[in-house]
Protein backbone atom coordinates (compact mmCIF):
# COMPACT_ATOMS: atom_id res chain seq x y z
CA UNK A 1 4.25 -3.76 -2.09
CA UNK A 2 7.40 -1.47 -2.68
CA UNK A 3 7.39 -1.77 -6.24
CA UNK A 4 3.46 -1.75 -6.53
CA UNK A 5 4.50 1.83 -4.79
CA UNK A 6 6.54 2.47 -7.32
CA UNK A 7 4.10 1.57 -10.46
CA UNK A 8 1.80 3.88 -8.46
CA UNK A 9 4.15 6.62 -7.67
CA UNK A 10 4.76 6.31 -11.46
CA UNK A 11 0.90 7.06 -12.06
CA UNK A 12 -0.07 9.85 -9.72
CA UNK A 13 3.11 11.86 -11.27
CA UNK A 14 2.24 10.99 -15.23
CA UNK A 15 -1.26 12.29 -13.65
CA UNK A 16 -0.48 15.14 -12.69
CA UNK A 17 1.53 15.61 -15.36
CA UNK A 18 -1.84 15.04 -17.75
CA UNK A 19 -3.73 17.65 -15.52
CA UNK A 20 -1.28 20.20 -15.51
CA UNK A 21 -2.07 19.94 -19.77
CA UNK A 22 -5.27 19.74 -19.55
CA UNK A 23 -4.98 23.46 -16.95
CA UNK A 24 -3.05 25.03 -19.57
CA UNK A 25 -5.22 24.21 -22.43
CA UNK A 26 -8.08 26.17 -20.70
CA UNK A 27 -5.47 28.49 -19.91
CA UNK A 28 -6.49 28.60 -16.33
CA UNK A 29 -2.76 30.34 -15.09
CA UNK A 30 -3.47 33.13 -16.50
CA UNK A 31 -6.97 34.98 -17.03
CA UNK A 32 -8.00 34.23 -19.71
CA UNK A 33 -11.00 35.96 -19.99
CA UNK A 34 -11.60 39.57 -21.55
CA UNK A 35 -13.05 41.49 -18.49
CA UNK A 36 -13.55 44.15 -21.14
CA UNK A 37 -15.60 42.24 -23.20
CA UNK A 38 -19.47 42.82 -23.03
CA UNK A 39 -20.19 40.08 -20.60
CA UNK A 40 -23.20 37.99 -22.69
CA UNK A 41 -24.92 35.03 -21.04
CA UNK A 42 -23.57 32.67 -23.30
CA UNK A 43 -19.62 33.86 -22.70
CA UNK A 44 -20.79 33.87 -18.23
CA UNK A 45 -22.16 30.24 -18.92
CA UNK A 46 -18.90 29.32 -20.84
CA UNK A 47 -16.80 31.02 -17.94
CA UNK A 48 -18.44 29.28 -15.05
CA UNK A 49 -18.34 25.81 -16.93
CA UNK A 50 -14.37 26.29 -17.45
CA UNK A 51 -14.21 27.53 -13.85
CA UNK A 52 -16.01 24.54 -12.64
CA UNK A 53 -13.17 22.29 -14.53
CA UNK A 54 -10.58 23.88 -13.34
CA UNK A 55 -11.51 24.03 -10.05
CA UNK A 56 -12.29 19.89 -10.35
CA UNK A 57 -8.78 19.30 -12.00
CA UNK A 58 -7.03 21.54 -9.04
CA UNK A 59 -9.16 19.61 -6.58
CA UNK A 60 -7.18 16.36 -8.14
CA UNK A 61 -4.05 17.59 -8.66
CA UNK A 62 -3.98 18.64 -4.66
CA UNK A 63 -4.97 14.77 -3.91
CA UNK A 64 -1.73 13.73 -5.99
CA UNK A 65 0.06 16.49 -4.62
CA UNK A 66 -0.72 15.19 -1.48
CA UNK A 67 -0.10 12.02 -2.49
CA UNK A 68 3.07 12.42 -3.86
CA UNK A 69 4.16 13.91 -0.84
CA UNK A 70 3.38 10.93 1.53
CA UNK A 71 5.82 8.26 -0.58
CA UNK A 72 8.47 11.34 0.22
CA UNK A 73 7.39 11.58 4.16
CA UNK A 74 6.61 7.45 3.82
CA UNK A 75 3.20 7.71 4.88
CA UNK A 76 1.79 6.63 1.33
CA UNK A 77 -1.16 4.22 1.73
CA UNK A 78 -2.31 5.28 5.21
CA UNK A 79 -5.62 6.45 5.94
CA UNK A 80 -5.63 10.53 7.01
CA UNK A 81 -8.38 10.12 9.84
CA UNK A 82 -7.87 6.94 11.72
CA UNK A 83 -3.96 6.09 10.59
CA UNK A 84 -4.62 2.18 9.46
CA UNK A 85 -3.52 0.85 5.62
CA UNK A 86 -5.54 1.71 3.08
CA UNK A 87 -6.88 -1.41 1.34
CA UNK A 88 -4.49 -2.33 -1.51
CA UNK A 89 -7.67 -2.24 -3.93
CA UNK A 90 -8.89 0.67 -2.91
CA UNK A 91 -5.43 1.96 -4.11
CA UNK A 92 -5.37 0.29 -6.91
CA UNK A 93 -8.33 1.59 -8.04
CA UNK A 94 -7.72 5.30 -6.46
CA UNK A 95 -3.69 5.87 -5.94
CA UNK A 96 -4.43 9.51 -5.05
CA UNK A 97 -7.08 8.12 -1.77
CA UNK A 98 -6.78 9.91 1.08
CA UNK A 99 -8.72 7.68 3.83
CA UNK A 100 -9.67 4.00 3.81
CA UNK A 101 -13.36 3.60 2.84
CA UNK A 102 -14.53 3.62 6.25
CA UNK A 103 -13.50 7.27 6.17
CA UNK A 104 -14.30 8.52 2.81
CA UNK A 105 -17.77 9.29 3.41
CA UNK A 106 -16.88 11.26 6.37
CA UNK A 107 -14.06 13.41 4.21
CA UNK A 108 -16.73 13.99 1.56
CA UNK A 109 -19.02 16.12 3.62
CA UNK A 110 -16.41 18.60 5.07
């Protein structure tokens, strides 16, 4: 398991990494939208479609944040409600998971 830890520690940071790009390429750190400009519906529809992005790719980079953070405090692969292992697929498939999948739904909705 350690080095399957590794090869996924590996991931979430070239990840983040990748999302951190893609933040800068809609240039998301800094405002980059001209208040000053005559606000038309098709420059509001562009806004709130690059807002909506952003706010998905921040969403993600917290989970690997997060993530990240548990190999450090060496709680990686533990489930945040109830404490048990999350399944090794369920990993594989998601290294950035939070719960098991008993406990995803019930994340979801808050």
């Amino acid at each position: 398991m350690a080095g399957g830890n590794d090869e996924r520690r590996d991931q979430l940071t070239a990840e983040r990494e990748r999302l951190w790009g893609q933040l800068t390429e809609l240039g998301v750190e800094r405002d980059s939208f001209d208040e000053g400009f005559a606000d038309s519906g098709q420059v509001t529809a562009e806004r709130g479609e690059v807002e909506a992005l952003a706010g998905t790719l921040r969403d993600t980079l917290n989970d690997i944040d997060a993530a990240l953070a548990k190999f450090d405090a060496g709680t990686y692969g533990r489930c945040e409600v109830c404490g048990n292992p999350i399944a090794e697929a369920r990993l594989e498939a998601m290294p950035a998971a939070r719960t098991c999948i008993a406990h995803a739904a019930v994340t979801k909705r808050r």
